[in-house]
Protein backbone atom coordinates (compact mmCIF):
# COMPACT_ATOMS: atom_id res chain seq x y z
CA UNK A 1 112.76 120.33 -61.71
CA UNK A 2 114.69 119.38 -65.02
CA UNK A 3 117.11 116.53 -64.70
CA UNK A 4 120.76 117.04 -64.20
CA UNK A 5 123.18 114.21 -65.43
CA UNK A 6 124.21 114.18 -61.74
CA UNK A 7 120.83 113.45 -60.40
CA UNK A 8 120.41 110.49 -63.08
CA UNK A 9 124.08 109.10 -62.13
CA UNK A 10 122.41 109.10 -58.20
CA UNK A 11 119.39 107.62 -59.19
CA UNK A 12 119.39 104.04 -57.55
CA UNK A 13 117.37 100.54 -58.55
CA UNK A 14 114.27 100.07 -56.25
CA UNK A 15 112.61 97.04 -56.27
CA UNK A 16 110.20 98.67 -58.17
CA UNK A 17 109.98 100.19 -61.67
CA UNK A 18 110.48 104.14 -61.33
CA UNK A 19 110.33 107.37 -63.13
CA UNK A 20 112.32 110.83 -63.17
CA UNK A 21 110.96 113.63 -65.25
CA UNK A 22 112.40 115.84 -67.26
CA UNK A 23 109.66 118.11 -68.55
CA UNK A 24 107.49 118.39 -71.70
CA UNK A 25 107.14 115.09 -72.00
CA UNK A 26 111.06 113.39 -71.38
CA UNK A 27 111.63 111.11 -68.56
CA UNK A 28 113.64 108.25 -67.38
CA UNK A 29 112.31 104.95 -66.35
CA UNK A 30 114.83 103.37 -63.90
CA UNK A 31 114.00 99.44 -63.83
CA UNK A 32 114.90 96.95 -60.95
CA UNK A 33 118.07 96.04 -62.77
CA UNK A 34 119.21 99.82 -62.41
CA UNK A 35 118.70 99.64 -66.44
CA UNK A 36 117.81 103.59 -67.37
CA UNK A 37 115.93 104.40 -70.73
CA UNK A 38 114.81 107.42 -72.26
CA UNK A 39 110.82 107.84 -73.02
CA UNK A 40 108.73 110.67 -74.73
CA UNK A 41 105.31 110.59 -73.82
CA UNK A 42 102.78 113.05 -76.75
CA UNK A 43 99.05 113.86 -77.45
CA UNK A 44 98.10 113.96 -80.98
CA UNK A 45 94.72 113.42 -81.95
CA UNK A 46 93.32 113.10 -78.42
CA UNK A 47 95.32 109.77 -78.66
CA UNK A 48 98.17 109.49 -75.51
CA UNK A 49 101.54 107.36 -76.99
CA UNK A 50 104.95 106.98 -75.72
CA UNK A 51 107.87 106.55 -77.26
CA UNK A 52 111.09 104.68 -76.43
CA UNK A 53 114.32 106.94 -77.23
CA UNK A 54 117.40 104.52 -76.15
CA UNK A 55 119.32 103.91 -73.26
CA UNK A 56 121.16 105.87 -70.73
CA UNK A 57 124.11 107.09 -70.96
CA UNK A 58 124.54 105.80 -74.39
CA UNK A 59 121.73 108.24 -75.10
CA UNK A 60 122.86 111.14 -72.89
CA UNK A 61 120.61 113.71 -71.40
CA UNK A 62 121.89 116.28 -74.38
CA UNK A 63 120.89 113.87 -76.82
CA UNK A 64 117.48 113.03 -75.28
CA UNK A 65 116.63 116.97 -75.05
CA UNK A 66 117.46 117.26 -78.54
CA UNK A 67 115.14 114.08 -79.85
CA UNK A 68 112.40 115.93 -77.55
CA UNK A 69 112.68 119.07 -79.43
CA UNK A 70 112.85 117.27 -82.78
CA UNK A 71 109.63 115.81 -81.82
CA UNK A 72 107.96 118.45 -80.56
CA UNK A 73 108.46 120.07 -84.36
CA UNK A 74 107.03 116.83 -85.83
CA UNK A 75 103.69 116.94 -83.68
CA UNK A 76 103.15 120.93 -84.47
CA UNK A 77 103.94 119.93 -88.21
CA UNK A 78 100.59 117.65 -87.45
CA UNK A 79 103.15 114.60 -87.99
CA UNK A 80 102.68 111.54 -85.23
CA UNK A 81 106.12 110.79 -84.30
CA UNK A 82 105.27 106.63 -83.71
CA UNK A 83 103.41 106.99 -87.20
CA UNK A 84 106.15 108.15 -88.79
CA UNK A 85 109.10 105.58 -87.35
CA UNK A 86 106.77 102.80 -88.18
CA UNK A 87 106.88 104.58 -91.60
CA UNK A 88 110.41 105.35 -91.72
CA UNK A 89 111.18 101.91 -90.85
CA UNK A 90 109.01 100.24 -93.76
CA UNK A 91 110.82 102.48 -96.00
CA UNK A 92 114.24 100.84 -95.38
CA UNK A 93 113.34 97.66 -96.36
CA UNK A 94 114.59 94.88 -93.54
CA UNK A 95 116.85 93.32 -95.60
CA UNK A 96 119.14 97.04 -96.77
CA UNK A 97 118.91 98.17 -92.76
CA UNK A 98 122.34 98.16 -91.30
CA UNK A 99 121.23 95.80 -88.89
CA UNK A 100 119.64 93.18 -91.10
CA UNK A 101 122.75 93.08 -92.78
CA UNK A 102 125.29 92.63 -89.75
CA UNK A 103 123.23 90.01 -88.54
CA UNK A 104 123.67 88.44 -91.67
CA UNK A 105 127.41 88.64 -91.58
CA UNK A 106 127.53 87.97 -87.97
CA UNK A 107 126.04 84.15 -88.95
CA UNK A 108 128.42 83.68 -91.38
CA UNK A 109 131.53 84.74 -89.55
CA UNK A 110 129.80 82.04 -86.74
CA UNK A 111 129.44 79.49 -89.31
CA UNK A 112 132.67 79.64 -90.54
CA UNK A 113 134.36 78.61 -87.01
CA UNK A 114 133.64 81.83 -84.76
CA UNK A 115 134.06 80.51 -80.74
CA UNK A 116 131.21 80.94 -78.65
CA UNK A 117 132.96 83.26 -76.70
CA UNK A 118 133.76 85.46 -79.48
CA UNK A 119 130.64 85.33 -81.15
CA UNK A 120 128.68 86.54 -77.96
CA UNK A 121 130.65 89.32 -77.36
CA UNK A 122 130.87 90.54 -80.72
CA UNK A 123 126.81 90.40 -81.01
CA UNK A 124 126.83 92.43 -77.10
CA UNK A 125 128.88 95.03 -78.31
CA UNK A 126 126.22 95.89 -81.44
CA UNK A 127 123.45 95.60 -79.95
CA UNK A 128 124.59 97.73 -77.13
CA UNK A 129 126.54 100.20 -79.15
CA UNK A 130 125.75 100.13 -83.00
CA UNK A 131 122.08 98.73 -83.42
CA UNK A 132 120.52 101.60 -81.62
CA UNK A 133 121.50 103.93 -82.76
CA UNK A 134 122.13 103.64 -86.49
CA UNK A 135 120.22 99.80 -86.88
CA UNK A 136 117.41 100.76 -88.36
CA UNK A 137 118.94 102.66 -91.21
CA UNK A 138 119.23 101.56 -94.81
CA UNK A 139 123.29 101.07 -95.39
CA UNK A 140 123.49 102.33 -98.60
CA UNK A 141 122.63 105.89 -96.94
CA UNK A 142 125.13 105.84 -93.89
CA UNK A 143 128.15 108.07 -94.52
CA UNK A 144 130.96 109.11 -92.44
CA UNK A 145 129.25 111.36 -89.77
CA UNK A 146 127.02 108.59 -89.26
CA UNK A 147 130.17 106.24 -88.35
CA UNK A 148 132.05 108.93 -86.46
CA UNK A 149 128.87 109.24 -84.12
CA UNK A 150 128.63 105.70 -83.23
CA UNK A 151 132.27 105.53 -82.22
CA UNK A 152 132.54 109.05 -80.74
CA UNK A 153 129.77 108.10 -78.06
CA UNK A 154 131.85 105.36 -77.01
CA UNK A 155 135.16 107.48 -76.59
CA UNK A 156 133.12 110.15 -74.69
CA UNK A 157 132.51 107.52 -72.26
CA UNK A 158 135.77 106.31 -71.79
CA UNK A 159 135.98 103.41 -73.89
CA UNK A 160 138.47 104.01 -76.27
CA UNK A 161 139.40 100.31 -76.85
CA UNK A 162 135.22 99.86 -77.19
CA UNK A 163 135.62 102.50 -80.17
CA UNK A 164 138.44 100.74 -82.18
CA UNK A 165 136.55 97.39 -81.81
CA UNK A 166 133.11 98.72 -83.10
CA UNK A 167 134.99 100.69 -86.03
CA UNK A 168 136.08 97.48 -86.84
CA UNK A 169 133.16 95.63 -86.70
CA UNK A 170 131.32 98.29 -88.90
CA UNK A 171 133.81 98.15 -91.54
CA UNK A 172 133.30 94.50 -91.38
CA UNK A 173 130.11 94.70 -91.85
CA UNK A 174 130.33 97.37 -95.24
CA UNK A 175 132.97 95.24 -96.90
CA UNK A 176 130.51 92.11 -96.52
CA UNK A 177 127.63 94.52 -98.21
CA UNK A 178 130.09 95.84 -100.81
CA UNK A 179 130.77 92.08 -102.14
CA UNK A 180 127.02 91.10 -102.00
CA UNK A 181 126.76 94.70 -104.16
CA UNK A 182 124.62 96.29 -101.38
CA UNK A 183 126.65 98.89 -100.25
CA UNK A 184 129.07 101.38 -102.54
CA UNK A 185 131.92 101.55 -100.61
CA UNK A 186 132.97 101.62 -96.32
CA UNK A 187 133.20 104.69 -94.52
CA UNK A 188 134.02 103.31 -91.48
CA UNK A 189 137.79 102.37 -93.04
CA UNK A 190 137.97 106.67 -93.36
CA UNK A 191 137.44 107.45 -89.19
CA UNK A 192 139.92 104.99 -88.44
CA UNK A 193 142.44 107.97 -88.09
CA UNK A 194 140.05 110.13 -85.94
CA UNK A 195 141.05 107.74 -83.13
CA UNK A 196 143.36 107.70 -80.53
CA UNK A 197 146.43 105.17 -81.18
CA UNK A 198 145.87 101.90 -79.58
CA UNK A 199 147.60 101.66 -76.23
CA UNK A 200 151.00 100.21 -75.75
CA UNK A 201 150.86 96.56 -74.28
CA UNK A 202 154.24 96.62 -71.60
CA UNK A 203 152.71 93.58 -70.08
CA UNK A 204 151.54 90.03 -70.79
CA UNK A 205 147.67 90.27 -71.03
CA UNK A 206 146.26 87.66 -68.56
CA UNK A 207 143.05 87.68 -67.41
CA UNK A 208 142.84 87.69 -63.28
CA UNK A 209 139.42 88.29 -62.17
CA UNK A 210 137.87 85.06 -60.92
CA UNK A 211 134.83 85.70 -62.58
CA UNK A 212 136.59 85.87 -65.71
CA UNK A 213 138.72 82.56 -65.04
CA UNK A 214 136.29 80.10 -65.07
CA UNK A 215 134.75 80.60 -68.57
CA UNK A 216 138.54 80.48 -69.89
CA UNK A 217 139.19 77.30 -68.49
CA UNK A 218 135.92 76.19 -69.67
CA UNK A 219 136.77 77.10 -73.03
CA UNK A 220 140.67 75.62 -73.04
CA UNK A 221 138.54 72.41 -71.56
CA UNK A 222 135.84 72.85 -75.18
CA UNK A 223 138.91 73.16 -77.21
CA UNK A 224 138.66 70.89 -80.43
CA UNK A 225 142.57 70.48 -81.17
CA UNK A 226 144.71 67.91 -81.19
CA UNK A 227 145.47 65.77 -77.72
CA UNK A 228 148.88 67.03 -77.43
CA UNK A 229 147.95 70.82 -77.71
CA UNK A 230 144.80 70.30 -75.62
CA UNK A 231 147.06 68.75 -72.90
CA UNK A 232 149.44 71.72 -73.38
CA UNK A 233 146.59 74.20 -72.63
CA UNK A 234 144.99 72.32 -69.38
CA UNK A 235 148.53 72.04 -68.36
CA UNK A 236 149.48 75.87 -68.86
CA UNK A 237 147.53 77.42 -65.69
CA UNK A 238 148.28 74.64 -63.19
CA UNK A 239 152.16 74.99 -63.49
CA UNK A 240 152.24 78.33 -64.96
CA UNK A 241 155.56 78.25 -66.19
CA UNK A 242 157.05 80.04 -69.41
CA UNK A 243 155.93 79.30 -72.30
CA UNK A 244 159.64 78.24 -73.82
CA UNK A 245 159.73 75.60 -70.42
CA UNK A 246 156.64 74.36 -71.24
CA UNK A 247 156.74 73.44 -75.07
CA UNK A 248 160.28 72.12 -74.15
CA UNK A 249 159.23 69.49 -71.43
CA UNK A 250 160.42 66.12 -71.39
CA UNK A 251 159.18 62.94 -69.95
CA UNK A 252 162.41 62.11 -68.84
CA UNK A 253 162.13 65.29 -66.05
CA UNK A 254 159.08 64.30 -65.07
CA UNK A 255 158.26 61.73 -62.52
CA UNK A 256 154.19 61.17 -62.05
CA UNK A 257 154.78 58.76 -59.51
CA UNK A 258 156.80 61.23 -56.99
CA UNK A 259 153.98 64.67 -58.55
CA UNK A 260 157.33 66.54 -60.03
CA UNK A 261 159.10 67.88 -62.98
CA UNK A 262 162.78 68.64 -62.40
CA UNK A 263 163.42 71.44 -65.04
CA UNK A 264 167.26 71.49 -66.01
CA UNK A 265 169.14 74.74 -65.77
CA UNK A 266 169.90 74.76 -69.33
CA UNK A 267 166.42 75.10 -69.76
CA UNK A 268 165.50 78.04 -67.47
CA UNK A 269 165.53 81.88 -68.17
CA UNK A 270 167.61 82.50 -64.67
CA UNK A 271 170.12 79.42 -65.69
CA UNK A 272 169.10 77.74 -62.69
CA UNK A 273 167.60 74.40 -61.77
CA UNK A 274 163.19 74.37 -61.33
CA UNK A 275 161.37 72.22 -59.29
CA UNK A 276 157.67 71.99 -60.38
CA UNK A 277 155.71 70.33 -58.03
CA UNK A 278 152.73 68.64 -59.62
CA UNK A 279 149.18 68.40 -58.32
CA UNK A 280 146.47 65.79 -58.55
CA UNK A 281 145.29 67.41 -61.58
CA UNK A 282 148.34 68.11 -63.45
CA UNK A 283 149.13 64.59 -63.11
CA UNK A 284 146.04 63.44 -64.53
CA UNK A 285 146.95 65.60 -67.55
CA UNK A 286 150.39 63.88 -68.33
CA UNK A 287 148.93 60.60 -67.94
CA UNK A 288 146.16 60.92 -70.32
CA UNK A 289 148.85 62.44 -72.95
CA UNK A 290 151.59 59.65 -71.60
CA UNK A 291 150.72 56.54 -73.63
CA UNK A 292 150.70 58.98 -76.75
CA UNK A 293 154.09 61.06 -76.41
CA UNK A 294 155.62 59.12 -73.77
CA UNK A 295 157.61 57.37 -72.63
CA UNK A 296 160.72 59.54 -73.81
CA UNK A 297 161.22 62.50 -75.83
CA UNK A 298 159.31 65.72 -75.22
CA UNK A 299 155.65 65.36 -73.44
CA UNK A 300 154.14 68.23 -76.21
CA UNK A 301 156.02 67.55 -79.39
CA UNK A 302 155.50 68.92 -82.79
CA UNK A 303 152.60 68.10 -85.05
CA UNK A 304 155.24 66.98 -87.67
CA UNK A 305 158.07 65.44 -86.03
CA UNK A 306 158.44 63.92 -82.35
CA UNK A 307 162.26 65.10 -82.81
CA UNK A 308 161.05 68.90 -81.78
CA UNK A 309 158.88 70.15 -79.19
CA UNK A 310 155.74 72.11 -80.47
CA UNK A 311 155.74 75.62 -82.20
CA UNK A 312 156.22 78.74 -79.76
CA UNK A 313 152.85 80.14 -81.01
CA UNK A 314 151.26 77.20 -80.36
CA UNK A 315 149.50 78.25 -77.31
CA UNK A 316 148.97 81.38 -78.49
CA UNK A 317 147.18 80.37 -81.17
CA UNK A 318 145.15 78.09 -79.90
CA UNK A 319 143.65 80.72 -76.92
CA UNK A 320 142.79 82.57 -80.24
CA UNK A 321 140.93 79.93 -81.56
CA UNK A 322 138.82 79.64 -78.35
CA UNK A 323 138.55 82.80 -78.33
CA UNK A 324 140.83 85.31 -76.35
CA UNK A 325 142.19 87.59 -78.65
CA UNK A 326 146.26 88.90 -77.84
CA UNK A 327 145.10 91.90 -75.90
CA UNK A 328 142.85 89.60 -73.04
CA UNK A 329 145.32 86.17 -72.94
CA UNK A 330 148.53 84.84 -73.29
CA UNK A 331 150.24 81.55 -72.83
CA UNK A 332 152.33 83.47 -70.67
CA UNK A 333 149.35 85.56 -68.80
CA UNK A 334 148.98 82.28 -66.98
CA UNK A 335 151.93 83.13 -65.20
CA UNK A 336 150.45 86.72 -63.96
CA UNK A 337 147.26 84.97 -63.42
CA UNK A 338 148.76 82.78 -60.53
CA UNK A 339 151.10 85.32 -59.23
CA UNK A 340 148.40 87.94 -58.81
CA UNK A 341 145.86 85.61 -56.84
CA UNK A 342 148.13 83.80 -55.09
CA UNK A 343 149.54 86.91 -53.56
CA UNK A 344 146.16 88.16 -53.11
CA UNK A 345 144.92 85.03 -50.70
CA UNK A 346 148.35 85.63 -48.63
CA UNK A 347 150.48 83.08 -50.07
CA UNK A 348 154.17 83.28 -48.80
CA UNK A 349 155.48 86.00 -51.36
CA UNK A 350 158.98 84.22 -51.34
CA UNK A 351 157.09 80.86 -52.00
CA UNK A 352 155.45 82.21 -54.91
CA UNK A 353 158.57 83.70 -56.51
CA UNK A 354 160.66 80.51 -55.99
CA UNK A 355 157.68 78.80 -58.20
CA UNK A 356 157.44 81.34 -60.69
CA UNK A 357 161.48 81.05 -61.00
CA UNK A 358 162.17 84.48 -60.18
CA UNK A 359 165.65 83.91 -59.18
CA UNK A 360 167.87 86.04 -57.02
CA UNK A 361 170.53 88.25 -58.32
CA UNK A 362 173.08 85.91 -57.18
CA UNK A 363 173.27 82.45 -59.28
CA UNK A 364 175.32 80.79 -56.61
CA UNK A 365 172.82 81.16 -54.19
CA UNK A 366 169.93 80.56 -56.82
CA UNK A 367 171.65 77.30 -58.21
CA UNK A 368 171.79 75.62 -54.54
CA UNK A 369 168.19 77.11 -53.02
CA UNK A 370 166.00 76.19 -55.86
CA UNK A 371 164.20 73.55 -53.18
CA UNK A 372 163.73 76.52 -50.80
CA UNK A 373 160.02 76.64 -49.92
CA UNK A 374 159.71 73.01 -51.49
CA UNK A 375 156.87 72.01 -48.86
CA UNK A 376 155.04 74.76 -49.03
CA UNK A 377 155.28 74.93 -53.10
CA UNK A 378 153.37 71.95 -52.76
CA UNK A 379 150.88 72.77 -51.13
CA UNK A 380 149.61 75.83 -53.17
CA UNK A 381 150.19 74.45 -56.19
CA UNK A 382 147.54 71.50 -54.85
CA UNK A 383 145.33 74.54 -53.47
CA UNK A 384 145.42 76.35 -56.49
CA UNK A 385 144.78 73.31 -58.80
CA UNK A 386 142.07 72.86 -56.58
CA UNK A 387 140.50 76.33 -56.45
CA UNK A 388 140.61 76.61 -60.74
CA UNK A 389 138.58 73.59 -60.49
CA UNK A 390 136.44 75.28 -58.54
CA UNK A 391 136.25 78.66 -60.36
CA UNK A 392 135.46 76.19 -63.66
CA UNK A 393 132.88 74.51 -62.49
CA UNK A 394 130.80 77.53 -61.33
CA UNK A 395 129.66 76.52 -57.90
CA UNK A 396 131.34 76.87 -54.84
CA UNK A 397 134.59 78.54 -54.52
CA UNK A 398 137.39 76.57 -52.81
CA UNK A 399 139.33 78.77 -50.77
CA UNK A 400 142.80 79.80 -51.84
CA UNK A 401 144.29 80.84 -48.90
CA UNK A 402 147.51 80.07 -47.30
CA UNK A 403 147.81 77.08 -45.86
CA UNK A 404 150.36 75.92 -42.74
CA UNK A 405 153.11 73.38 -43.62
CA UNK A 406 153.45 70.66 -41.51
């Protein structure tokens, strides 16, 4: 029985290498892993070969059909399909195939100060979604059609966002042969209308999944900065308070001994007084930066003057240096980030609120309750010092959840 797309979406991993059949010669090899790839098995010459034809479903069942047929016409023609990639592939000399040349860029772009981060996900997305399929082609010969067909098969799939960023990285990629005269001009720059508009951002990107939050924090803790703004970003997810709080902090709220920072009201958003309790950890981070900033003025000044707290991109900026670009991280995603777990492991809701200074409508009440839930503020904010240590280092998990006061 031919395959049916539904049939290769049910097919599961088995601990086993296994194969589904297509017909004249098409199948599917289903690995361990779950990892599905096309193959082609011919006779020409007496002589059995197969031939690899991509992945599934970036190679979709269509596509596969189609590659069979074109085959097919190759053998009759007395051609040997393997004969002739081989061939096709000497003929576009490695060093003018689109690939040779990305990789080429790629290891300058990580030269000149890519993060690790960055670079690896920027090499994952062509190899997954631009080497196979237009790699081994010289790039003096790719046009427009070739381009739209790259991107298209990610937008068929979904992945819109997936489609901007590998336009991008193609046109990258043609300017770079352009300048080294190896390419006439990029055609990726003319699809970049046949996309849909990027999406509207009405949030704060912040990263949540826990599998996603320890690499961060391993990066903030590789960061190669200056003390003050590396202090800044450790600091950042253990009190996750706004940005504007943050950059305007001042020793003289903070006392280390007693684990608190008294924020003003002037300071706040809601025009109320914030109590920050401090853990273990965020301690540790104010008294490494203390004997430079300390022990007066503002605990993250400016890199020019003492007189003014640090820039309000400052964070920003330096999360895009280590990597997370404006759409995955914000200074103030750090504040979701907390919220979103912390509700998650059954923190008291009104606890986490009075932390995140969400104030109530009425300033009266919020001006003379912004204790309320002091004890158990403490608490989490230990627990959930404690459990990004955990998620950081990679091992065992430290629970999160709530905890009893008293």
């Amino acid at each position: 029985m031919p395959l049916t797309d539904a049939k290769i979406k049910a097919a599961k991993p088995k601990s086993k290498e296994f194969t589904l059949n297509d017909g004249e010669g098409l199948s599917l090899v289903v690995n361990p892993k779950g990892r599905k790839w096309w193959r082609f098995r011919y006779q020409i010459n007496g002589k059995r070969t197969m031939l690899s034809l991509g992945p599934y479903p970036y190679i979709s069942l269509q596509e596969a059909r189609l590659k069979r047929g074109d085959l097919k016409t190759l053998i009759a023609q007395g051609h040997d399909p393997s004969r002739k990639r081989k061939e096709d592939k000497r003929k576009a000399s490695a060093s003018e195939a689109f690939e040779a040349i990305a990789r080429e860029w790629f290891g300058k772009q990580v030269g000149s100060g890519w993060s690790e981060r960055h670079a690896k996900t920027t090499m994952e997305r062509m190899k997954k979604n631009i080497f196979p399929f237009i790699g081994d082609r010289p790039i003096s010969e790719l046009g427009v059609e070739d381009m739209l067909g790259v991107v298209q098969r990610c937008e068929k799939r979904g992945a819109v966002e997936t489609a901007r960023r590998i336009r991008q990285i193609m046109s990258q990629v043609f300017r770079y042969a352009v300048a080294a005269g190896r390419a006439e001009r990029d055609p990726a720059a003319d699809i970049k209308g046949a996309l849909p508009p990027a999406r509207k951002v009405k949030h704060h990107p912040s990263i949540t999944d826990p599998k996603e939050i320890g690499p961060l924090l391993r990066a903030v803790d590789g960061f190669s900065g200056t003390l003050v703004v590396h202090c800044a970003l450790r600091f950042a997810p253990l009190v996750f308070v706004r940005p504007g709080e943050l950059r305007n902090a001042e020793w003289g709220e903070v006392d280390l001994e007693g684990s608190e920072w008294r924020i003003p009201a002037e300071k706040m958003k809601g025009g109320s007084p914030h109590i920050v309790p401090l853990s273990t950890q965020a301690v540790e981070v104010l008294t490494e930066l203390h004997p430079l900033t300390g022990p007066s003025g503002y605990v993250f000044p400016s890199v020019r003057t003492s007189a003014r707290p640090m820039s309000e991109n400052t964070i920003n900026v330096s999360l895009r240096r280590i990597g997370y670009d404006k759409t995955e991280m914000t200074g103030h995603g750090f504040r979701s980030m907390a919220s979103t777990l912390l509700n998650e492991h059954g923190w008291h809701k009104d606890a986490i609120e009075r932390q995140l200074a969400h104030t109530p409508k009425d300033k009266v009440r919020a001006s003379y309750n912004y204790a309320e839930h002091l004890p158990e503020r403490k608490l989490m904010m230990q627990a959930w010092a404690d459990y990004l240590d955990s998620l950081k280092a990679g091992g065992k998990v430290v629970p999160l959840f709530s905890q009893k006061v008293g």
